[in-house]
N, C-alpha and C. Protein backbone atom coordinates (compact mmCIF):
# COMPACT_ATOMS: atom_id res chain seq x y z
N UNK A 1 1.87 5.92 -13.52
CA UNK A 1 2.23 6.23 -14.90
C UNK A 1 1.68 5.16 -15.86
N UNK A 2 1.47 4.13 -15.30
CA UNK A 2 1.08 2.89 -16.25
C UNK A 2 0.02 1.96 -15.77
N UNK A 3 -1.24 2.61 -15.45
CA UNK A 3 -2.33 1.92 -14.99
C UNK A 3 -2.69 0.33 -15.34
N UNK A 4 -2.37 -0.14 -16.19
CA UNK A 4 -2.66 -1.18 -17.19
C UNK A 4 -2.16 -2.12 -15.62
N UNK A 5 -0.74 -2.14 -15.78
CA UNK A 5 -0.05 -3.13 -14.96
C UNK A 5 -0.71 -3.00 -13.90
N UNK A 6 -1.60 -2.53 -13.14
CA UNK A 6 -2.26 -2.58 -11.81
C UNK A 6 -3.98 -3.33 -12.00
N UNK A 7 -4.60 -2.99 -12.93
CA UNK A 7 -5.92 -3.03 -13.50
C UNK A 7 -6.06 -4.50 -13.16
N UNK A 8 -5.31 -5.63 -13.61
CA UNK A 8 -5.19 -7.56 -13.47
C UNK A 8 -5.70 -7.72 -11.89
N UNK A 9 -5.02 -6.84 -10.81
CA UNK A 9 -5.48 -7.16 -9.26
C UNK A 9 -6.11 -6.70 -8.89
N UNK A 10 -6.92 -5.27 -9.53
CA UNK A 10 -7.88 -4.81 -9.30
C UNK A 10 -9.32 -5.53 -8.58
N UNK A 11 -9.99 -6.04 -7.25
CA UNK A 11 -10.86 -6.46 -6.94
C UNK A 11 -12.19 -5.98 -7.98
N UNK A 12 -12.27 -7.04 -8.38
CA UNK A 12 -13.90 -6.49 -9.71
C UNK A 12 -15.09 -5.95 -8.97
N UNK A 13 -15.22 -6.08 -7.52
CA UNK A 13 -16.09 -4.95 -6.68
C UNK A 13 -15.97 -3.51 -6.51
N UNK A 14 -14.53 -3.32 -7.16
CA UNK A 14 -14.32 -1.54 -6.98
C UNK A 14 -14.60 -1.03 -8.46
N UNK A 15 -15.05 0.21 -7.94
CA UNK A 15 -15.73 1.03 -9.32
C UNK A 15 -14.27 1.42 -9.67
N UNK A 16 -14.32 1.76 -11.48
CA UNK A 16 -13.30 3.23 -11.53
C UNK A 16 -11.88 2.83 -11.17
N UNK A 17 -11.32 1.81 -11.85
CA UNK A 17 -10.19 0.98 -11.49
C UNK A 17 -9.22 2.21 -11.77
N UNK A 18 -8.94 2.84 -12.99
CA UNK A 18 -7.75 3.17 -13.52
C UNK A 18 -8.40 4.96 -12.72
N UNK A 19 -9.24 5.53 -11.90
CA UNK A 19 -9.39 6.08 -11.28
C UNK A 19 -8.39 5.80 -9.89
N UNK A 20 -8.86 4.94 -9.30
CA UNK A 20 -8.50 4.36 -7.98
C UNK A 20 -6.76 3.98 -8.21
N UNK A 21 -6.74 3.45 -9.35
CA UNK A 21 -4.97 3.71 -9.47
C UNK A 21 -4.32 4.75 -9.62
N UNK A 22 -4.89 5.91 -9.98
CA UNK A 22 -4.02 7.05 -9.96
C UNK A 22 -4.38 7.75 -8.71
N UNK A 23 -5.25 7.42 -8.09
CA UNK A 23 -5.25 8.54 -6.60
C UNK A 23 -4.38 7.84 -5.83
N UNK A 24 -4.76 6.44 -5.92
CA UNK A 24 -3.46 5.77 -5.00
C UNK A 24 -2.41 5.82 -5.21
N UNK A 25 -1.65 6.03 -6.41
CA UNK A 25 -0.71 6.46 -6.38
C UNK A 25 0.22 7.78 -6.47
N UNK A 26 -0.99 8.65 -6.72
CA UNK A 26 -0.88 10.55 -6.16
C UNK A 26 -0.60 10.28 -4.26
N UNK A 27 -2.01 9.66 -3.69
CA UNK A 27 -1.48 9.19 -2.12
C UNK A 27 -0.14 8.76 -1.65
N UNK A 28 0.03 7.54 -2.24
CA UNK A 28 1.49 7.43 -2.00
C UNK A 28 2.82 8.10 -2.26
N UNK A 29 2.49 9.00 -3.27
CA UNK A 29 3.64 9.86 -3.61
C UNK A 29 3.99 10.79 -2.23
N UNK A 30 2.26 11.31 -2.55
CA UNK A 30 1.97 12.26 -1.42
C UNK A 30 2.43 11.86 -0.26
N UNK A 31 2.38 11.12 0.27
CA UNK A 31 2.70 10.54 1.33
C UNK A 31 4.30 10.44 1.93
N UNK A 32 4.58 9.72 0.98
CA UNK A 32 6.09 9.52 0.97
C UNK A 32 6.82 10.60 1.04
N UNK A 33 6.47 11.88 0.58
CA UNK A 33 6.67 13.42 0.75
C UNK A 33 6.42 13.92 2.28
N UNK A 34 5.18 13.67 2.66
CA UNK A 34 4.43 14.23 3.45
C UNK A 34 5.29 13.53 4.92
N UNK A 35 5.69 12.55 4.80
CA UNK A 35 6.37 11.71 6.21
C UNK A 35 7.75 12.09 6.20
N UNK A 36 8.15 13.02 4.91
CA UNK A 36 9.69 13.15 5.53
C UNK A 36 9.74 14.93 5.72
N UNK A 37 8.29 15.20 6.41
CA UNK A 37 8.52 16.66 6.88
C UNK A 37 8.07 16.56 7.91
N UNK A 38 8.57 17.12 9.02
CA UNK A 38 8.15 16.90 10.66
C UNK A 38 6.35 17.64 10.50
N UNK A 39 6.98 18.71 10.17
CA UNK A 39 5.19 19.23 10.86
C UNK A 39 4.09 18.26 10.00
N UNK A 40 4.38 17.71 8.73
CA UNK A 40 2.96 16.71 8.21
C UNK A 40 3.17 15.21 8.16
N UNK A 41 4.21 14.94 9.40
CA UNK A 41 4.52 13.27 9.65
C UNK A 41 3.58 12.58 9.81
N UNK A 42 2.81 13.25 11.01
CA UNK A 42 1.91 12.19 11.61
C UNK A 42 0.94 12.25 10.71
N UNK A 43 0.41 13.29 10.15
CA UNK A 43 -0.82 13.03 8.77
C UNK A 43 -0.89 12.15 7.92
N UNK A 44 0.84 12.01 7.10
CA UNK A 44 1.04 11.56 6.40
C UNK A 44 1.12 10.00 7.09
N UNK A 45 1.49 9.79 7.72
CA UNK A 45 1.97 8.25 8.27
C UNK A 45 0.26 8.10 8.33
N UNK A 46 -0.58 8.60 9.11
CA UNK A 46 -1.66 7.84 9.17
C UNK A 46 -2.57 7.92 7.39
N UNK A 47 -2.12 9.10 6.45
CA UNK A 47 -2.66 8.71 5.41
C UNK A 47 -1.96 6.98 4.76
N UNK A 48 -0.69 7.06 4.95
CA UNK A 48 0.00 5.65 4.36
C UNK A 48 -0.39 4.40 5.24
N UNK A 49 -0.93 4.58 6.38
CA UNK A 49 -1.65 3.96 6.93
C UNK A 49 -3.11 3.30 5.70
N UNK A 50 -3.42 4.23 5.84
CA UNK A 50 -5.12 3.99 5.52
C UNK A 50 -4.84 3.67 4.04
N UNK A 51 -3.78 4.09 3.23
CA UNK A 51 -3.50 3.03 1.82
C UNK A 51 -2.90 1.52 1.95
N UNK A 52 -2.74 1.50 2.96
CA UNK A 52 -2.12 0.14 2.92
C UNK A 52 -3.16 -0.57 3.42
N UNK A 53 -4.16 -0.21 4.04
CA UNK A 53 -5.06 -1.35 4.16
C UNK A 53 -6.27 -1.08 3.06
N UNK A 54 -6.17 0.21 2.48
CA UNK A 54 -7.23 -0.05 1.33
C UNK A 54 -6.77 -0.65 -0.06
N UNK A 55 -5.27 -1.24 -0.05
CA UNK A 55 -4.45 -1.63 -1.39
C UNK A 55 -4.75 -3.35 -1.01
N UNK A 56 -4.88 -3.75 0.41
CA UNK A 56 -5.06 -5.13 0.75
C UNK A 56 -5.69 -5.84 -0.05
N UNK A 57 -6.65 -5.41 -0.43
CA UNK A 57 -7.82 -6.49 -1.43
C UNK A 57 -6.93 -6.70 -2.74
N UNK A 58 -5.90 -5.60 -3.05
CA UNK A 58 -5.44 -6.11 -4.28
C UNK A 58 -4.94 -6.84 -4.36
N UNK A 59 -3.89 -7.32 -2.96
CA UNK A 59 -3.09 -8.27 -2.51
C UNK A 59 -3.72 -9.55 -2.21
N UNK A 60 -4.79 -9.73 -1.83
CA UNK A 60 -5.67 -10.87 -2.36
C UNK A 60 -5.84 -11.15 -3.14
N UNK A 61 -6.12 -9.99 -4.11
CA UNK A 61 -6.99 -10.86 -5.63
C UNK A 61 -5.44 -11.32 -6.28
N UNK A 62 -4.71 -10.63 -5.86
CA UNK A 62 -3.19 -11.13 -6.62
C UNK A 62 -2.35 -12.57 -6.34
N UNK A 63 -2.71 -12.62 -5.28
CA UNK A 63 -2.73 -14.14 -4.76
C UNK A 63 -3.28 -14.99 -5.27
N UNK A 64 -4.74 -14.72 -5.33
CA UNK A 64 -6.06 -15.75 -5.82
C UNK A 64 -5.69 -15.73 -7.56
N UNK A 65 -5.17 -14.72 -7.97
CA UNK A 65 -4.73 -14.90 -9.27
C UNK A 65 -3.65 -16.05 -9.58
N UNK A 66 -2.25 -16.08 -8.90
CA UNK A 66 -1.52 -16.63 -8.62
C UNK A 66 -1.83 -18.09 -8.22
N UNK A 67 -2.97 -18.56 -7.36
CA UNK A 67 -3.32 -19.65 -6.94
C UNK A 67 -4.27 -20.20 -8.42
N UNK A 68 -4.84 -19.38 -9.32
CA UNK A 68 -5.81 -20.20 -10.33
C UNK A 68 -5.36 -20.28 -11.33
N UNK A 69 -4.03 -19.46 -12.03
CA UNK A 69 -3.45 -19.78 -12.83
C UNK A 69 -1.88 -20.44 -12.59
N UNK A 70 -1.49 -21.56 -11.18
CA UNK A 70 -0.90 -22.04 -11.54
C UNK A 70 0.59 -21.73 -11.55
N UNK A 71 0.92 -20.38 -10.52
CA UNK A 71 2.03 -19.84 -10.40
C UNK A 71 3.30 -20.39 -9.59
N UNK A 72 4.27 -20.43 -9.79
CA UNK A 72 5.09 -21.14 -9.30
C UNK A 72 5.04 -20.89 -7.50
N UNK A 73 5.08 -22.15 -6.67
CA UNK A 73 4.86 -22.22 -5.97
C UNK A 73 5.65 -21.14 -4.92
N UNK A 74 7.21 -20.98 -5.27
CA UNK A 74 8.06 -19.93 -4.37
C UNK A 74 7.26 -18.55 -4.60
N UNK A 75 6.52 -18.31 -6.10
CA UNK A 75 5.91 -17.02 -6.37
C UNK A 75 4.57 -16.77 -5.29
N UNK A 76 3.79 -18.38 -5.19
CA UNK A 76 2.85 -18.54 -4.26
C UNK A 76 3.36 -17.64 -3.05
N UNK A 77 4.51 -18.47 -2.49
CA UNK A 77 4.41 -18.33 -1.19
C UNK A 77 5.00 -16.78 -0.78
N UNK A 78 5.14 -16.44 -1.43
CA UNK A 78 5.73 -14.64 -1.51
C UNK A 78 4.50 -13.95 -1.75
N UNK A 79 3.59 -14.10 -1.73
CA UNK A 79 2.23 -13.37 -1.49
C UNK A 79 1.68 -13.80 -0.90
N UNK A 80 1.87 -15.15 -0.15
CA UNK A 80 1.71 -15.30 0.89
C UNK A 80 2.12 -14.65 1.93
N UNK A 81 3.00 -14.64 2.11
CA UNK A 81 3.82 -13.83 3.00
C UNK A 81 3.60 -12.28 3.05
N UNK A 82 3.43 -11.74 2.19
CA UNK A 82 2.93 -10.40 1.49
C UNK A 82 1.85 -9.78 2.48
N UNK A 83 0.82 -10.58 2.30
CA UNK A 83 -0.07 -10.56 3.38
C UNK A 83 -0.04 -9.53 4.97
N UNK A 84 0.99 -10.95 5.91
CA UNK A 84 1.24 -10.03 6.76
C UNK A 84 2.36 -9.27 6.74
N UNK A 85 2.81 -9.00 5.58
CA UNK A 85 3.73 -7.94 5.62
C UNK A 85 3.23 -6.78 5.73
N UNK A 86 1.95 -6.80 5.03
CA UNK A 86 1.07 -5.81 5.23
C UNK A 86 1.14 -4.98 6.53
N UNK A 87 1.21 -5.86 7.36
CA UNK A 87 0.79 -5.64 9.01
C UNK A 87 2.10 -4.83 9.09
N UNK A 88 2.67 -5.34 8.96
CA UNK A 88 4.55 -5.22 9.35
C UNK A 88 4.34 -3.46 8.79
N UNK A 89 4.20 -3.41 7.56
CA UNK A 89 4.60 -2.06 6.95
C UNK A 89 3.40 -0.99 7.81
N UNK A 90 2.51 -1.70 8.11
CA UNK A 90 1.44 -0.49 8.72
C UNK A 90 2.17 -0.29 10.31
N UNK A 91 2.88 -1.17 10.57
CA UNK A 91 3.63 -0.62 12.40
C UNK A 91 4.17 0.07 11.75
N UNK A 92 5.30 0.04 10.72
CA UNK A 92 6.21 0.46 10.54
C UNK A 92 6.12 2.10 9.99
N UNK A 93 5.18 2.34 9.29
CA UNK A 93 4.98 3.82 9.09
C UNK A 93 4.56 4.30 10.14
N UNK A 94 3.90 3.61 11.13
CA UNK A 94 3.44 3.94 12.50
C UNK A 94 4.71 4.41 13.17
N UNK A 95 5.40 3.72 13.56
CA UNK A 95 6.38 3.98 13.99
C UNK A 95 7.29 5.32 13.98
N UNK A 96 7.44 5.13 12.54
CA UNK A 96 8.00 6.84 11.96
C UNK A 96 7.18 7.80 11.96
N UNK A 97 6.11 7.71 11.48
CA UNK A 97 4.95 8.77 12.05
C UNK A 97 4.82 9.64 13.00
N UNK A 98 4.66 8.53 14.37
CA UNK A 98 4.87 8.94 15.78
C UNK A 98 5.81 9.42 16.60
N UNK A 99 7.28 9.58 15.59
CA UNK A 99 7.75 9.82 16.30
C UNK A 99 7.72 11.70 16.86
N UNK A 100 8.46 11.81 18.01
CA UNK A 100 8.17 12.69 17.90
C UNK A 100 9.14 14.11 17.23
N UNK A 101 8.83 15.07 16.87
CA UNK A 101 9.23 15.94 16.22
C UNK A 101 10.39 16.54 16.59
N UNK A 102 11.47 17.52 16.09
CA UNK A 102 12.66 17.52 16.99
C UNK A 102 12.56 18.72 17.14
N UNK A 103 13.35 19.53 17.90
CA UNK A 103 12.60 20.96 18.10
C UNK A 103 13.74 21.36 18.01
N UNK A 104 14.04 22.62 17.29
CA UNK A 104 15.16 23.37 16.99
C UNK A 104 15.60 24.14 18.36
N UNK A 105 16.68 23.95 18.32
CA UNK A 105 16.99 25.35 19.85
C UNK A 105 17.89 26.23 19.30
C-alpha cells in the first residue's frame, strides 16, 4: 500500500523498485492465503520460500544502511540477527508446507 517505505532498502541493482514492491507484496499476500489451504500448501510454502530469499538483499542493504548512518547499536544487532532468521523462517514455511494433507473420511 505504501511503496515509499520499502524503496530506502531497495538494492540499487534491481530494476523497477516500486514494481518489485508490489508483486512482492501481491506474493506474500498470495501466499499467506495459498498455505492455509491444503490442496495449494505445498505451492504456496515453496512460493514463500522463494520470497524470502529474493527479499534477502533488502535485508542487507538495510543493515549496510544501518551500519553507515550510525544506527543504534541494539538496532544494529537486530538485523543482524535478521539475517539468519531468514534461514529460520524459510524451515519454517517448509515445515508447514510439507506437511502432509489431512484426508477427510
Amino acid at each position: 500500500m505504501k511503496p515509499g517505505i520499502y524503496r530506502p532498502i531497495m538494492p540499487a541493482w534491481l530494476p523497477a523498485h516500486d514494481a518489485l514492491i508490489l508483486i512482492s507484496g501481491v506474493a506474500e499476500i498470495a501466499g499467506g492465503i495459498g498455505i492455509l489451504v491444503p490442496r495449494t500448501r505445498r505451492a504456496a510454502g515453496l512460493g514463500l520460500i522463494l520470497l524470502l530469499i529474493a527479499v534477502f538483499p533488502a535485508n542487507v542493504t538495510m543493515l549496510q544502511i544501518a551500519r553507515t548512518t550510525g544506527a543504534p547499536a541494539w538496532a544494529e544487532a537486530l538485523l543482524w540477527l535478521r539475517l539468519p532468521g531468514q534461514v529460520l523462517l524459510i524451515w519454517w514455511t517448509w515445515k508447514v508446507a510439507a506437511r502432509p494433507r489431512q484426508s477427510s473420511r
